[in-house]
N, C-alpha and C. Protein backbone atom coordinates (compact mmCIF):
# COMPACT_ATOMS: atom_id res chain seq x y z
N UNK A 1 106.85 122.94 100.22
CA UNK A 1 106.63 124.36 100.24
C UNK A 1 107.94 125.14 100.17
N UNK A 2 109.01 124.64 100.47
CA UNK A 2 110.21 125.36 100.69
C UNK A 2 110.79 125.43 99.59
N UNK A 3 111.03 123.97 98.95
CA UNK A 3 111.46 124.01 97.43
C UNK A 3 110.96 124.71 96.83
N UNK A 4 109.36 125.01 96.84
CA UNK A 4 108.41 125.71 95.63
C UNK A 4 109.32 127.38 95.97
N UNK A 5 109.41 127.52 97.30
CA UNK A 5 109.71 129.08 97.43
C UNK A 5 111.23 129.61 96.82
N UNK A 6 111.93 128.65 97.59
CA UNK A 6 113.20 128.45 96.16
C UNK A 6 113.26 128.31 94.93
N UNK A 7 112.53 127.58 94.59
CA UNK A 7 112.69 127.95 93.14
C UNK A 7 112.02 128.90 92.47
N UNK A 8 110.85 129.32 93.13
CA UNK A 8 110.23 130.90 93.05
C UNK A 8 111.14 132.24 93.06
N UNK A 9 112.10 132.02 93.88
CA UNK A 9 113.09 133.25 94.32
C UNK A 9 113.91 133.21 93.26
N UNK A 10 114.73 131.17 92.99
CA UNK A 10 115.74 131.52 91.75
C UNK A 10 115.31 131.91 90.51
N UNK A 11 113.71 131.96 90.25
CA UNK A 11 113.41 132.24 89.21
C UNK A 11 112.97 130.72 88.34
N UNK A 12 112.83 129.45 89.23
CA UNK A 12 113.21 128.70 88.25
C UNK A 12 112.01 127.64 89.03
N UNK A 13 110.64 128.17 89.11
CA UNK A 13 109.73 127.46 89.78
C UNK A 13 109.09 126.79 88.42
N UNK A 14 109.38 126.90 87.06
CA UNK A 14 108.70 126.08 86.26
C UNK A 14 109.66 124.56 86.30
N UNK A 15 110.60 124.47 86.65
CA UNK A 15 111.01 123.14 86.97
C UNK A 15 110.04 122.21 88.25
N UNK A 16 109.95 122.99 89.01
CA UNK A 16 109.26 121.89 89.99
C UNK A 16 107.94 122.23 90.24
N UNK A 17 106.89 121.18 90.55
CA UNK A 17 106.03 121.11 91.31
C UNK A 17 105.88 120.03 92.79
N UNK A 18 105.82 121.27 93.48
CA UNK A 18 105.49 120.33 94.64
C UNK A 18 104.75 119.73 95.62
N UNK A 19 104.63 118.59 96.03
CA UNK A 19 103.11 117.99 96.88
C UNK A 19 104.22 117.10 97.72
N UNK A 20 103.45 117.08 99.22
CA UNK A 20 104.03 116.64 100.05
C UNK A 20 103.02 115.34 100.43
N UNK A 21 103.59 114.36 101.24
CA UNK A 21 103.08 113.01 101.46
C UNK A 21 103.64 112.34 102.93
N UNK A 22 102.88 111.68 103.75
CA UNK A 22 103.81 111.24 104.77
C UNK A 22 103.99 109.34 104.09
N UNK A 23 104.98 109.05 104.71
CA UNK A 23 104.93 107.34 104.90
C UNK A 23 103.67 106.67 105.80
N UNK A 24 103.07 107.33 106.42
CA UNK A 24 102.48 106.70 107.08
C UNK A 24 100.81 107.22 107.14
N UNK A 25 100.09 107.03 107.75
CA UNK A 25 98.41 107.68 107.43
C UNK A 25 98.54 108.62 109.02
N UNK A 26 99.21 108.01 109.98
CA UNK A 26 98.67 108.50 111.04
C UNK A 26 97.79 110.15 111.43
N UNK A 27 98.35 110.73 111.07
CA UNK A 27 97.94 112.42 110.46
C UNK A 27 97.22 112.97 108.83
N UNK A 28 96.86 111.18 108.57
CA UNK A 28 95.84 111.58 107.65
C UNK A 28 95.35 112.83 106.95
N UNK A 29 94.80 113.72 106.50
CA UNK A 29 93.18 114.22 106.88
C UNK A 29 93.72 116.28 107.78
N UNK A 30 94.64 115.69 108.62
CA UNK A 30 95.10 116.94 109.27
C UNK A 30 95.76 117.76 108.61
N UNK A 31 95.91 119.53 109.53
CA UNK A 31 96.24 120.49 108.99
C UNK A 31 97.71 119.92 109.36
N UNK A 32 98.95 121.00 109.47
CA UNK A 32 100.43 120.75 109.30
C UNK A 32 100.31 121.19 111.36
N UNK A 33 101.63 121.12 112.03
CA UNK A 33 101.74 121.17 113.59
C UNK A 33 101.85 122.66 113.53
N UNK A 34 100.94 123.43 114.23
CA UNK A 34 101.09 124.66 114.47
C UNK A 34 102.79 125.06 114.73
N UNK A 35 102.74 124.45 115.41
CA UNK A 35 104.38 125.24 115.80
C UNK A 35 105.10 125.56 114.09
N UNK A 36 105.03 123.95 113.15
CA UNK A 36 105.68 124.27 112.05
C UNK A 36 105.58 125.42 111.23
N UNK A 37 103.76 125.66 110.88
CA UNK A 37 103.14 126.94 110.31
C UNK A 37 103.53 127.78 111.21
N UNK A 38 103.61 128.05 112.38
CA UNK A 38 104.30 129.53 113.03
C UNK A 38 105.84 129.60 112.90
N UNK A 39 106.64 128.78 112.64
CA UNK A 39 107.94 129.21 112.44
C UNK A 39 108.03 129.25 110.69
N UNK A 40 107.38 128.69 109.83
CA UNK A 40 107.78 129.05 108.28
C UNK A 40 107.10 130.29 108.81
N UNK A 41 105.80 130.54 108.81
CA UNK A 41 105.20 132.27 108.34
C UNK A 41 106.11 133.27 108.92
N UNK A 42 106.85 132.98 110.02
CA UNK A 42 107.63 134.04 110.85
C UNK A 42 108.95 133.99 109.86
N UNK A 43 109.06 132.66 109.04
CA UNK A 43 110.47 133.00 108.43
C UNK A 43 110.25 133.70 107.06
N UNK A 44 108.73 134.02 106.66
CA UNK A 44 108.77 134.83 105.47
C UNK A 44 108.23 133.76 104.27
N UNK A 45 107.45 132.40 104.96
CA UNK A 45 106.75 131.45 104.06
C UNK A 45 105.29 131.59 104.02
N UNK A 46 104.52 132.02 102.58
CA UNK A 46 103.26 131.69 102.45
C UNK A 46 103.41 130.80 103.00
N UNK A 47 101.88 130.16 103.76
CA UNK A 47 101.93 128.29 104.42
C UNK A 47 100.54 128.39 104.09
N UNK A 48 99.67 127.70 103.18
CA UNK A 48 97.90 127.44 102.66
C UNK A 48 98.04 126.42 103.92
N UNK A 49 96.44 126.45 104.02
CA UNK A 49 95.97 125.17 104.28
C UNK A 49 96.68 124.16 103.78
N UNK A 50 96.91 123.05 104.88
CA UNK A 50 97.53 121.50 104.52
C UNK A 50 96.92 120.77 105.08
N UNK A 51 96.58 119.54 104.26
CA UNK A 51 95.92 118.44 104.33
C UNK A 51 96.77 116.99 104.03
N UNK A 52 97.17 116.93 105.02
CA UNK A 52 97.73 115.66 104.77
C UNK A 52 97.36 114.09 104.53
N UNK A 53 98.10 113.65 103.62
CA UNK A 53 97.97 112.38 103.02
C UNK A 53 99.00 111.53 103.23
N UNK A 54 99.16 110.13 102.56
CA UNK A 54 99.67 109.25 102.63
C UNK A 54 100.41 108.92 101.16
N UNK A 55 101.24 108.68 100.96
CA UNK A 55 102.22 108.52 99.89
C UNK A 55 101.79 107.36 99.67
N UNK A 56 100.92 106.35 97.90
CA UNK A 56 101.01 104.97 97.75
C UNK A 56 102.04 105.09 96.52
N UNK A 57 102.13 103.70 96.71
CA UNK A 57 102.88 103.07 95.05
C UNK A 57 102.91 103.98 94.34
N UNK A 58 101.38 104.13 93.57
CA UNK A 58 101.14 104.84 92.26
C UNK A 58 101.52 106.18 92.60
N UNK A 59 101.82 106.85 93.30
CA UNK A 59 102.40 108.29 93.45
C UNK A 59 103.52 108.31 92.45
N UNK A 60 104.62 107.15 92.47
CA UNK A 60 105.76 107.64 91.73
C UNK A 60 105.72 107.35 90.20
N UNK A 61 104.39 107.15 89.73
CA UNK A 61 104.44 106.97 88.51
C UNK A 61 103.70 109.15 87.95
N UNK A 62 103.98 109.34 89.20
CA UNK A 62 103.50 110.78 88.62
C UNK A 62 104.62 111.89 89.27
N UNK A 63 105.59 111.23 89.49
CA UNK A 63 106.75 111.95 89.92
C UNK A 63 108.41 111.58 89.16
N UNK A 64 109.27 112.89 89.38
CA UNK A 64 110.28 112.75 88.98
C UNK A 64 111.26 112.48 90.16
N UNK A 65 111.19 112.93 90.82
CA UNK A 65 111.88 113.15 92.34
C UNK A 65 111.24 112.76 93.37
N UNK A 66 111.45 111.92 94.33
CA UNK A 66 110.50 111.66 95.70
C UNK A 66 111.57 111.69 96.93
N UNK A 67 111.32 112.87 97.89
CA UNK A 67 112.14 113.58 98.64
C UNK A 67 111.74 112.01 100.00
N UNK A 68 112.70 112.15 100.67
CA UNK A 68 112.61 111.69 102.13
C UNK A 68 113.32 112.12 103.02
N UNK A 69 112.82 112.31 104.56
CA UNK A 69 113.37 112.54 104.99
C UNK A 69 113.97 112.65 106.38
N UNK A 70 114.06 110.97 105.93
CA UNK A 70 114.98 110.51 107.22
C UNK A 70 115.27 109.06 106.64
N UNK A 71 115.88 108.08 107.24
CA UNK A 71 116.21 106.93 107.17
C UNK A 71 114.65 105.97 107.12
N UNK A 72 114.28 106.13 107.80
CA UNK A 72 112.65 105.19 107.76
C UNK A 72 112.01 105.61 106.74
N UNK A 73 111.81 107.31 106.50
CA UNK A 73 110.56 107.58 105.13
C UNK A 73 111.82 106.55 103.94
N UNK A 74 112.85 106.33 104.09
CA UNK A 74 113.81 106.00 102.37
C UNK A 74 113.25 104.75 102.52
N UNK A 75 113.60 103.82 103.68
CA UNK A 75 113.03 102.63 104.06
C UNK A 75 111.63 102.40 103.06
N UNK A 76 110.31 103.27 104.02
CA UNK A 76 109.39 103.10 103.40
C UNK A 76 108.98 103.37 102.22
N UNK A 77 109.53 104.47 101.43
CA UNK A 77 109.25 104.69 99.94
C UNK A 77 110.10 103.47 99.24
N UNK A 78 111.26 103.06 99.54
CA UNK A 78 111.83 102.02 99.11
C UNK A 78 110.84 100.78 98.68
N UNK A 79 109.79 100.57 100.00
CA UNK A 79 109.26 99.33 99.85
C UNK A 79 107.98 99.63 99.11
N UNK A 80 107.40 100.67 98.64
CA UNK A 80 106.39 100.84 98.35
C UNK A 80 106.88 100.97 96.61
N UNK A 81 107.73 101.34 96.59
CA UNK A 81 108.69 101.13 94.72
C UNK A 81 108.55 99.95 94.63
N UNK A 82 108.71 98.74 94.89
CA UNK A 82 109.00 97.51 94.94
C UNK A 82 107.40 96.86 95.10
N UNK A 83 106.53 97.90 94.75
CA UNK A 83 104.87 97.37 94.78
C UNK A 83 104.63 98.02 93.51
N UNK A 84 105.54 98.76 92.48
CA UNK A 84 105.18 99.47 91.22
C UNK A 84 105.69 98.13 90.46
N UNK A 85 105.19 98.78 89.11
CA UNK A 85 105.42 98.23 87.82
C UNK A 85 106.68 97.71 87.23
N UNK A 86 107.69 99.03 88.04
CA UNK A 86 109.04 99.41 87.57
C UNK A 86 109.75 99.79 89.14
N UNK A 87 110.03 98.56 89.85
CA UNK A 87 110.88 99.14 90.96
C UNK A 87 111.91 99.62 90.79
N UNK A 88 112.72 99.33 89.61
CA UNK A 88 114.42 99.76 89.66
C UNK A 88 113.93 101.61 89.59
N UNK A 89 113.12 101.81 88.47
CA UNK A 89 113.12 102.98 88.32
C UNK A 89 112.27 103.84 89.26
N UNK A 90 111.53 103.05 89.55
CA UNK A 90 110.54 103.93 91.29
C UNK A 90 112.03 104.44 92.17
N UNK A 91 112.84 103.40 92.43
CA UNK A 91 113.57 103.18 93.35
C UNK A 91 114.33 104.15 93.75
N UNK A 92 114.99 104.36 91.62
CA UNK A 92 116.00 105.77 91.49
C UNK A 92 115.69 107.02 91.59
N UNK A 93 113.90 107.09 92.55
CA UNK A 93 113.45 108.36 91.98
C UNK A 93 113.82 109.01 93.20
N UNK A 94 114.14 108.13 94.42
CA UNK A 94 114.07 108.58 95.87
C UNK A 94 115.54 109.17 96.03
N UNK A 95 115.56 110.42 96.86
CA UNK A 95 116.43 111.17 97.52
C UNK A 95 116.35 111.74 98.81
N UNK A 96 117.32 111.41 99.48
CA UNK A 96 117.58 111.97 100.90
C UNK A 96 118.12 113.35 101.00
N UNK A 97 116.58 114.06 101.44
CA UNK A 97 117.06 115.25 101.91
C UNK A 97 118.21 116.15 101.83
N UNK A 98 118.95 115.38 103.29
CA UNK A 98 120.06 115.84 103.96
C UNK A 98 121.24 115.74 103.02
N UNK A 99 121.19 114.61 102.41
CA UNK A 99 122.37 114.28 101.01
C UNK A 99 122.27 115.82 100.15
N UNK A 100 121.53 116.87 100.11
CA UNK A 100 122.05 117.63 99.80
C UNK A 100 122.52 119.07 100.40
N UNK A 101 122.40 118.86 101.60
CA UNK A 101 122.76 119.59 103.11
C UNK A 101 124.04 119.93 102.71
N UNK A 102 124.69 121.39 102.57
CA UNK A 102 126.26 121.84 102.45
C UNK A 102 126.86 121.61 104.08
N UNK A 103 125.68 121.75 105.06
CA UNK A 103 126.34 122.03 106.27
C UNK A 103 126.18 120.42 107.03
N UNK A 104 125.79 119.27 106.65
CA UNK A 104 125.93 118.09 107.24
C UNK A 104 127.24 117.62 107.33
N UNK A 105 127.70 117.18 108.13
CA UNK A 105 128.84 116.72 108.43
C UNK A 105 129.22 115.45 108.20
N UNK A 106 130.26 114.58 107.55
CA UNK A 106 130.38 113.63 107.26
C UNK A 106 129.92 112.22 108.61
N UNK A 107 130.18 112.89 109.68
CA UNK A 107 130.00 112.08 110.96
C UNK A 107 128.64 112.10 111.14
N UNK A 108 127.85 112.69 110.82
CA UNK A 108 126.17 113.14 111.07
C UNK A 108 125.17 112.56 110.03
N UNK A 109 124.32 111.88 110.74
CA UNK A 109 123.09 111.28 110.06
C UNK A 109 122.55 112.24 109.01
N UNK A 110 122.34 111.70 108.37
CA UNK A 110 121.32 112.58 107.26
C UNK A 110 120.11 112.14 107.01
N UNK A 111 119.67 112.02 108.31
CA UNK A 111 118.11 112.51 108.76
C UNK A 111 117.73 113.71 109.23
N UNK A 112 116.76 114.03 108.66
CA UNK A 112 116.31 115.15 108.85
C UNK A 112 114.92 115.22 110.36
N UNK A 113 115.83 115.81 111.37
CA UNK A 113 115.11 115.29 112.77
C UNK A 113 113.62 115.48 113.32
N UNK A 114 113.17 115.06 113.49
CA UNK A 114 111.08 115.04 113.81
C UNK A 114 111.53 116.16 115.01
N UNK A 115 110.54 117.05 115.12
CA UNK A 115 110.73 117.73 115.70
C UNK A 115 109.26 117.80 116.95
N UNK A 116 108.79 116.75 116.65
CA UNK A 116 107.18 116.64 117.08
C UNK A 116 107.01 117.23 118.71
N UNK A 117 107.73 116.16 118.87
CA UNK A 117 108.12 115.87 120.72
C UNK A 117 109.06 117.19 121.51
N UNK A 118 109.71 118.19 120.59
CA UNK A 118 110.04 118.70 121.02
C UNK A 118 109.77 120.27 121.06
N UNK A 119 110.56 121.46 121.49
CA UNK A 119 109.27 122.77 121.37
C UNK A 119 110.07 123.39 120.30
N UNK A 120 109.69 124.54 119.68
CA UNK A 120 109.30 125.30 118.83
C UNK A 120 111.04 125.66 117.75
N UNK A 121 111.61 125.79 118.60
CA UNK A 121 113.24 125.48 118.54
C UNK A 121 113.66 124.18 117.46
N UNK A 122 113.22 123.36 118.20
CA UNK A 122 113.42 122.30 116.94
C UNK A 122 112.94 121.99 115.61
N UNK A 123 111.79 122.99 115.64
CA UNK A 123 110.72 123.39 114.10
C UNK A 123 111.76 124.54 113.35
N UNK A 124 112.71 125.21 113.86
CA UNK A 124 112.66 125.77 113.48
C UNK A 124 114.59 125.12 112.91
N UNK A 125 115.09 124.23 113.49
CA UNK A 125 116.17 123.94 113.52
C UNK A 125 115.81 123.35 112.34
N UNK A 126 114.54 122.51 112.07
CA UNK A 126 114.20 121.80 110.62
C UNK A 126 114.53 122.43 109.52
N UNK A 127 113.86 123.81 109.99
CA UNK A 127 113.66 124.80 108.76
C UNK A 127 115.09 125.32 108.30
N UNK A 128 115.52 125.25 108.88
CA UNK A 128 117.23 125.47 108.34
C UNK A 128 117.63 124.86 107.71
N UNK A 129 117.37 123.53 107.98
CA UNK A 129 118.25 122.43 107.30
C UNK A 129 117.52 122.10 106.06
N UNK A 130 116.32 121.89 106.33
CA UNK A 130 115.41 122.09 104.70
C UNK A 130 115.99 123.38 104.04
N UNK A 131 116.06 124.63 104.02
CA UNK A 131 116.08 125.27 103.18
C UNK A 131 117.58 124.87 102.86
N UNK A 132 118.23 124.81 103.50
CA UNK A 132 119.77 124.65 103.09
C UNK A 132 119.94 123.52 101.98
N UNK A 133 119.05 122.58 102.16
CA UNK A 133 119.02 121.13 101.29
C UNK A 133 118.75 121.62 100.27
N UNK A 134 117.66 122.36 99.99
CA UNK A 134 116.53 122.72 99.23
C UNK A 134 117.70 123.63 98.00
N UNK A 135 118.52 124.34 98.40
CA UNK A 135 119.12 125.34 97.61
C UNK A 135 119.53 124.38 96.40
N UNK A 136 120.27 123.00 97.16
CA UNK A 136 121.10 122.44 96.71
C UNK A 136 120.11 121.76 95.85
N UNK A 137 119.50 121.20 96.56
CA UNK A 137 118.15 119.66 95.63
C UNK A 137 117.95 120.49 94.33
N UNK A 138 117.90 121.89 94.89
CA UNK A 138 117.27 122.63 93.47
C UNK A 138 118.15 123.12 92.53
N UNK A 139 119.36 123.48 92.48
CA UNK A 139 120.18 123.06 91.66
C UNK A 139 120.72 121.64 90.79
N UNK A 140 120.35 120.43 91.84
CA UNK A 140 120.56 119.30 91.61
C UNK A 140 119.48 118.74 89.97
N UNK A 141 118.31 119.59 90.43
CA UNK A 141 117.02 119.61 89.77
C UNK A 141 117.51 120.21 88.45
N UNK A 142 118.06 121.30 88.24
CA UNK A 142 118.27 121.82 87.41
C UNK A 142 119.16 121.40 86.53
N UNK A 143 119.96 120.65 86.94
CA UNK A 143 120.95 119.93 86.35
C UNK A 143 120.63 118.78 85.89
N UNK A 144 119.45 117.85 85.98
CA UNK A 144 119.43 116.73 85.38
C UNK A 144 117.89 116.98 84.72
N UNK A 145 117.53 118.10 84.71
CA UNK A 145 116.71 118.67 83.63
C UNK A 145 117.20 118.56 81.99
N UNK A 146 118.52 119.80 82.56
CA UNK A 146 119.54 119.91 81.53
C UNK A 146 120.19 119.17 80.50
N UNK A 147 120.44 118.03 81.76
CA UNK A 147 121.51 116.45 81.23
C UNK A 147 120.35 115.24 80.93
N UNK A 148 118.83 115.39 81.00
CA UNK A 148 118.26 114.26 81.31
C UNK A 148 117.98 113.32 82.26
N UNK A 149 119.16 113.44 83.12
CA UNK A 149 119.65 112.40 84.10
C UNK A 149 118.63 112.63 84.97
N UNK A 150 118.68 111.71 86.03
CA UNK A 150 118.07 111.39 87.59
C UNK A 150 118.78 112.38 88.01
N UNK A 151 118.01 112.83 89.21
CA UNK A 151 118.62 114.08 89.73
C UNK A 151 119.69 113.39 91.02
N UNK A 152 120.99 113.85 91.38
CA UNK A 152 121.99 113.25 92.49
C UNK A 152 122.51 113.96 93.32
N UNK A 153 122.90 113.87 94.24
CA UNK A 153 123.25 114.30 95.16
C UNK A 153 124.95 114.79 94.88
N UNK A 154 125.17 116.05 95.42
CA UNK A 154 126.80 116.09 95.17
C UNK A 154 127.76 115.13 96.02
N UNK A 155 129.10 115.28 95.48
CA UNK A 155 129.42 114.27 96.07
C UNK A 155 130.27 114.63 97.03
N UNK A 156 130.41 114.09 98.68
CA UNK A 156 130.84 114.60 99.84
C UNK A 156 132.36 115.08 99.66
N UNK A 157 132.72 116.65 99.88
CA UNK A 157 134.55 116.63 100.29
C UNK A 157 134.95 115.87 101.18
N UNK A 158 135.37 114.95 101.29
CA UNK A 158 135.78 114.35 102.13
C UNK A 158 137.54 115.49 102.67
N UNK A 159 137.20 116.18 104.19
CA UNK A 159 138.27 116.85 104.50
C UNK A 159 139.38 115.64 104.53
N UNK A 160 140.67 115.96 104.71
CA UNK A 160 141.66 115.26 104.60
C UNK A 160 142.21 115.32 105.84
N UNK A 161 142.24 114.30 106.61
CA UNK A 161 142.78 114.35 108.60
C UNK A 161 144.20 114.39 108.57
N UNK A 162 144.58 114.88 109.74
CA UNK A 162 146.03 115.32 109.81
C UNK A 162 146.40 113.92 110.09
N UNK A 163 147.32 113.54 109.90
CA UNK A 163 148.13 112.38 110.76
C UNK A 163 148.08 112.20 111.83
N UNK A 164 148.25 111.18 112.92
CA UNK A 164 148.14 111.35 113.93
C UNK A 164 149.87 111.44 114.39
């Protein structure tokens, strides 16, 4: 939903379509966690009805890009490429989130943190960091539209440490 609204704003929503998926079934069937729908609508996000599903194999034969986001969803889309036709190329379709985060820090996971267990604060700490990714993914998008290519992640400044 965030990407779609970004690229709605840059003007450039005929590049993407988006559908969301978990790794896992547990939330099947269900709407999205209230808390999440009350902090996008308060940040200025249409949020429809959501019905959640489960991401299989055959998903990535109908995708260009398959977002994750955390270390376990890469895990699990990883292993579920490796049940397609074409794992090398299932494989290359997956991207981490946070890999396109301007504000992640080289020392900092680039997982993008569950916020389940915790209150309303941390839904909303998500939402930051998604849209911040999102600016980037969607430029990233745009660029290997352009070039053909797989879409990539930029590549980290590494700051330069003083001496000790």
């Amino acid at each position: 939903m965030v990407l779609a609204a970004v690229a709605e704003h840059a003007g450039l929503a005929h590049l993407v379509e988006v559908d969301s998926a978990g790794t896992g079934g547990w939330h099947e069937g269900e709407d999205m966690d209230h808390r999440a729908r009350a902090v996008m609508t308060d940040a200025g996000y249409g949020v429809p009805r959501h019905r959640a599903k489960q991401f299989q194999a055959a998903d990535f034969a109908d995708r260009d890009v398959v977002v994750a986001l955390d270390s376990t969803h890469h895990l699990a889309l990883a292993e579920l490429a490796d049940a397609t036709d074409d794992p090398v190329a299932a494989r290359a379709k997956i991207v981490r989130l946070r890999h396109f985060d301007p504000a992640l820090d080289d020392d900092q996971p680039a997982d993008v943190p569950d916020p389940y267990f915790g209150d309303a604060d941390g839904f909303t700490e998500v939402l930051e960091q998604v849209r911040r990714s999102c600016d980037v993914l969607l430029d990233a998008i745009e660029v290997a539209v352009a070039s053909g290519a797989g879409v990539a992640a930029p590549a980290r400044q590494q700051e330069a440490k003083p001496p000790l």
